[in-house]
Protein backbone atom coordinates (compact mmCIF):
# COMPACT_ATOMS: atom_id res chain seq x y z
CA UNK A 1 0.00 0.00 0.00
CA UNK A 2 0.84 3.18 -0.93
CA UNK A 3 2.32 5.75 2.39
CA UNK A 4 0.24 8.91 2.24
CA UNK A 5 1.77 11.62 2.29
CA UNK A 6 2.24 14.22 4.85
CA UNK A 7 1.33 17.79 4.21
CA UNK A 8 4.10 19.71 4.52
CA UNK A 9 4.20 23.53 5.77
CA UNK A 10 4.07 26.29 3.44
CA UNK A 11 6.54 28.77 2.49
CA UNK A 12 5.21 32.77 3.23
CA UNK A 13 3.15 33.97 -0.08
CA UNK A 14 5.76 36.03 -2.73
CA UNK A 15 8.25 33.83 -1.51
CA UNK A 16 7.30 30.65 -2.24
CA UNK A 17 5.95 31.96 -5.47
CA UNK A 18 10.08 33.44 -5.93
CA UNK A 19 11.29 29.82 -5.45
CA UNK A 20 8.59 27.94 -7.98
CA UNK A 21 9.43 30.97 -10.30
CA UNK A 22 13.28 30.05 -9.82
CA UNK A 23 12.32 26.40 -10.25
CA UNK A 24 10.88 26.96 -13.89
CA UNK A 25 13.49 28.98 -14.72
CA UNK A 26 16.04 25.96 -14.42
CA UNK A 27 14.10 23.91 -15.53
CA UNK A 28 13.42 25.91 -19.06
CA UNK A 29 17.34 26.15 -19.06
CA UNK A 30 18.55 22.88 -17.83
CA UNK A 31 16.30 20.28 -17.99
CA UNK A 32 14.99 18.35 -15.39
CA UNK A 33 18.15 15.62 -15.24
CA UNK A 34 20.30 18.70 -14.75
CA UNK A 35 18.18 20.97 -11.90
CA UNK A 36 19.31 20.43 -8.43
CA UNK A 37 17.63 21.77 -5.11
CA UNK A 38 21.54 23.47 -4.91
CA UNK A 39 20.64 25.41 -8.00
CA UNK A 40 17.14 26.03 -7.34
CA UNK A 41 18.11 27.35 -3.69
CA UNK A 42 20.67 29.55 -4.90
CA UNK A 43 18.50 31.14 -7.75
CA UNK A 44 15.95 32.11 -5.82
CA UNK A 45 18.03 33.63 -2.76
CA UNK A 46 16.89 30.33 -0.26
CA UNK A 47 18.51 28.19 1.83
CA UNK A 48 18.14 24.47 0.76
CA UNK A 49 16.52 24.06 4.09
CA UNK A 50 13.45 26.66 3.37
CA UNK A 51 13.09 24.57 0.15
CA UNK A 52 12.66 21.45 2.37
CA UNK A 53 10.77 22.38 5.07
CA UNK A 54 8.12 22.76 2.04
CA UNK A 55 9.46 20.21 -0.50
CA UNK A 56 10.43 17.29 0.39
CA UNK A 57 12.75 16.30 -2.91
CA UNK A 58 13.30 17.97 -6.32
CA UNK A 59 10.20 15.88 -7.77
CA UNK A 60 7.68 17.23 -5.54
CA UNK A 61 8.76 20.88 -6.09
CA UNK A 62 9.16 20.68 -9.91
CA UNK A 63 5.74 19.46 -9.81
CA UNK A 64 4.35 21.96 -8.11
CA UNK A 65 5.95 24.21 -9.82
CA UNK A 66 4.61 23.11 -13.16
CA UNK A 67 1.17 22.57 -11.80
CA UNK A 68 1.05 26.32 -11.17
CA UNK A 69 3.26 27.58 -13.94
CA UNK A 70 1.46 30.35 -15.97
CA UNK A 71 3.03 28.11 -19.27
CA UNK A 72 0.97 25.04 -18.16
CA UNK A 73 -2.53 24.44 -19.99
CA UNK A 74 -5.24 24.28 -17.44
CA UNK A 75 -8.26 23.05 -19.00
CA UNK A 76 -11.01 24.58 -16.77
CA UNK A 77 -14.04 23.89 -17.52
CA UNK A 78 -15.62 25.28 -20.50
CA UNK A 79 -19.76 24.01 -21.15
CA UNK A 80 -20.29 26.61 -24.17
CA UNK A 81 -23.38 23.85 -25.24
CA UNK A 82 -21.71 22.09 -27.81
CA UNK A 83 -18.57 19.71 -28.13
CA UNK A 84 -16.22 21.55 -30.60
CA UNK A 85 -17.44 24.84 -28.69
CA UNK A 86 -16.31 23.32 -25.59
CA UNK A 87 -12.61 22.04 -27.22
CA UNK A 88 -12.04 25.48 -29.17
CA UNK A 89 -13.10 27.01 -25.47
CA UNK A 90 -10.79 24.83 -23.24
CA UNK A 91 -7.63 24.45 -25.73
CA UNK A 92 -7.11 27.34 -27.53
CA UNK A 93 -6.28 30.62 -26.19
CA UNK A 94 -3.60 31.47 -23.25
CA UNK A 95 -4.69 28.81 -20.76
CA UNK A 96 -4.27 26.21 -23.57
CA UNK A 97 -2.07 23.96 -25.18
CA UNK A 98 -0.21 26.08 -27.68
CA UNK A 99 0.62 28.50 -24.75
CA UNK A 100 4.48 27.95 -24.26
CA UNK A 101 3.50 24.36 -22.66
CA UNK A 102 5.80 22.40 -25.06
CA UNK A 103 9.32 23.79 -23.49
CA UNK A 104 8.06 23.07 -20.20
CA UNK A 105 6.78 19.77 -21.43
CA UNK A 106 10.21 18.83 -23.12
CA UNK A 107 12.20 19.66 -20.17
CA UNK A 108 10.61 16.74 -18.32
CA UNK A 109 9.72 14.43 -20.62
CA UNK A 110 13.02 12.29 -20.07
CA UNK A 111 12.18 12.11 -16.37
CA UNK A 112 9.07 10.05 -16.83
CA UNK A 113 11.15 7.13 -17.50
CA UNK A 114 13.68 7.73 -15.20
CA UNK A 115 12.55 8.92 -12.51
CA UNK A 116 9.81 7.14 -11.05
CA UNK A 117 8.69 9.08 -7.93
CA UNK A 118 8.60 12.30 -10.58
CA UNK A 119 6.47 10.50 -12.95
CA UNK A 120 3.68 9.32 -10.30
CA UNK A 121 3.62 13.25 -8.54
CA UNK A 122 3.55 13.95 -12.39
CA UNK A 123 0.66 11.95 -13.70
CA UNK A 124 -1.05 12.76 -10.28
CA UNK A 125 -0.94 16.25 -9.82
CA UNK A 126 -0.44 17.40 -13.47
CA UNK A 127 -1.91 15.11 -16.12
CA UNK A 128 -4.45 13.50 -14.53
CA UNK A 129 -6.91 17.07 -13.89
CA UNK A 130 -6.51 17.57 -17.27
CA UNK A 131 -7.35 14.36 -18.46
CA UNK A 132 -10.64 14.57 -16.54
CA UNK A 133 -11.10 18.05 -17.71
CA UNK A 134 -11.05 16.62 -21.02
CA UNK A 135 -13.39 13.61 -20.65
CA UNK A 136 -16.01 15.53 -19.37
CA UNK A 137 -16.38 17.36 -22.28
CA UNK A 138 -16.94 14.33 -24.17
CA UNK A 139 -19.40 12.88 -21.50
CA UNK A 140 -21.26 16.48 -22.20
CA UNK A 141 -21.53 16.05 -25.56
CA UNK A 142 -22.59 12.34 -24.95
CA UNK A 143 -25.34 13.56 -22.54
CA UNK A 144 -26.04 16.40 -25.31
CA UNK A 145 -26.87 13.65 -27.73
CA UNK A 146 -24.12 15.34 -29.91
CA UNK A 147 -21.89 12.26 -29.95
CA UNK A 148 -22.60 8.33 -30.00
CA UNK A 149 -22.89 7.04 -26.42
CA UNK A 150 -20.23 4.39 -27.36
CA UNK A 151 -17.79 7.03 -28.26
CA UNK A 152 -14.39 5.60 -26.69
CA UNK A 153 -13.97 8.38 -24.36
CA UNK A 154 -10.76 6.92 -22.86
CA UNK A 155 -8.62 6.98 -25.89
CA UNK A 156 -10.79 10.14 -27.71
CA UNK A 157 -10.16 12.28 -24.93
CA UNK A 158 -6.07 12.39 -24.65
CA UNK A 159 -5.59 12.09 -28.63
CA UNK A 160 -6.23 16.22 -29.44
CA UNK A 161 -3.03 16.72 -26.79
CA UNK A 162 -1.34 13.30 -28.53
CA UNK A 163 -1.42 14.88 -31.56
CA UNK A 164 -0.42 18.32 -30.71
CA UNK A 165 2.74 17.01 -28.59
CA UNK A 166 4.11 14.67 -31.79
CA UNK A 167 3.66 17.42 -33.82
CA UNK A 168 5.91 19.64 -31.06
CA UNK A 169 8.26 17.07 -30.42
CA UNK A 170 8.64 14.67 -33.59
CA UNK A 171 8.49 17.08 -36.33
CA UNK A 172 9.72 20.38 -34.71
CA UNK A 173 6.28 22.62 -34.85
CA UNK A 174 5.07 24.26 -32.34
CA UNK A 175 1.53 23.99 -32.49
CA UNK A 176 -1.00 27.34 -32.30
CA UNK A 177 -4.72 28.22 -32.17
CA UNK A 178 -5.08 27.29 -35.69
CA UNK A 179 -2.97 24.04 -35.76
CA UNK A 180 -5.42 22.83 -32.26
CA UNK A 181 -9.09 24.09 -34.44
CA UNK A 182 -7.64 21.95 -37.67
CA UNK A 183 -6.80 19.59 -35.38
CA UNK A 184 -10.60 19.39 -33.56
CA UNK A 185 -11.70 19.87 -37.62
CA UNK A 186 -10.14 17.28 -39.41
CA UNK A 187 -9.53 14.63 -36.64
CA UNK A 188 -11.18 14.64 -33.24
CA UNK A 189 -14.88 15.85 -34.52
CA UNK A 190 -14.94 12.93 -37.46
CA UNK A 191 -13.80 10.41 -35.29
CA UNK A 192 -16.43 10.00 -32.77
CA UNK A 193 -19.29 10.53 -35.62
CA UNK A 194 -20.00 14.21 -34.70
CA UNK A 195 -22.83 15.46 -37.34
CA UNK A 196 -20.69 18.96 -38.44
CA UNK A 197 -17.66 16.90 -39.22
CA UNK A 198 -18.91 16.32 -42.26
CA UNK A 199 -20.09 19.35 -43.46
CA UNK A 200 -16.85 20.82 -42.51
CA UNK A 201 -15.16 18.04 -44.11
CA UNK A 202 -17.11 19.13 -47.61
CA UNK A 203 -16.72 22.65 -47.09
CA UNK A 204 -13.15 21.99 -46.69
CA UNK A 205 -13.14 20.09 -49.73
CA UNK A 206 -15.53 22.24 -51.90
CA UNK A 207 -12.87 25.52 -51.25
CA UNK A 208 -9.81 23.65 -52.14
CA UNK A 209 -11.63 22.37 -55.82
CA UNK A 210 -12.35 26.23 -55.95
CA UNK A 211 -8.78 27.37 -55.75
CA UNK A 212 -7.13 24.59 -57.30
């Protein structure tokens, strides 16, 4: 069984928001692998014992840091009364996930594999919110009668952010409000049957034949 874990004391307001603000820093310029509590304590002006009085290890505070970084995407809920109002709504915009979330993303992605404790507080605290966010604007549109019922909300829901990240990562393009509503367009709203895809789809279609 898994040891719960303690709550640990907080740090005074601006300065605790100093050290996460040091922490991101590093971690845009180092990596995870590299960033050590030693680095983050001298960045930010704190002794390594302030740090863990309120963090007990480096995977703990890069998490938290990340979790309230003003680059992460924070899906909050969005019910605009339809499905690819509700994506555009949630994704897109400055809270989304074309808002500088890829370099923050990157700097950590080697860590999942490597560092175990940092990829549980990870998938916990960071991805897990947003993967709920995410399936309950499926479930919405489900409940809407927008979408099939059997609509396979567990693998629907991550695959907009799937997409997005290879696109980041693999091929070296950093994704932006346009890339995420072709994206909802051309992929997410044909795959679970959605009644516009098509006409978009057409539309799509009918402009190229007119330009060609």
């Amino acid at each position: 069984m898994r040891k719960l874990r303690t709550p640990r004391p907080r740090v005074a307001g601006e300065r605790e928001d100093e050290i996460l603000e040091a922490t991101l820093h590093l971690l845009l310029e180092v990596g995870y692998d590299r960033l050590t509590m030693d680095a983050v304590a001298r960045r930010a002006r704190a002794s390594k014992a302030t740090l863990y009085r309120r963090w007990e290890s480096k995977p703990s505070l890069v998490v938290d840091a990340m979790v309230r970084a003003k680059q992460a995407p924070s899906p909050d809920e969005h019910d605009t009364g339809s499905l690819r109002g509700d994506l555009v709504s949630t994704f897109c915009g400055s809270h989304g996930l074309a808002h500088d979330a890829t370099g923050l993303l990157g700097s950590v992605i080697t860590a999942l594999s490597s560092d175990p404790e940092f990829a549980q507080l990870f998938r916990e605290a960071f991805i897990a919110p947003k993967v709920a966010a995410s399936q309950a604007i499926y479930t919405r549109a489900i409940e809407r009668g927008e979408i099939p019922a059997d609509v396979d909300v567990d693998i629907i829901a991550p695959a907009l952010a799937g997409i997005l990240l290879h696109r980041s990562f693999v091929l070296g393009i950093v994704p932006d409000d346009a890339d995420i509503e072709r994206v909802i367009d051309h992929v997410i709203l044909p795959a679970v049957g959605h009644p516009t895809a098509a006409v978009r789809t057409s539309g799509s279609t009918n402009q190229k034949d007119r330009t060609s």
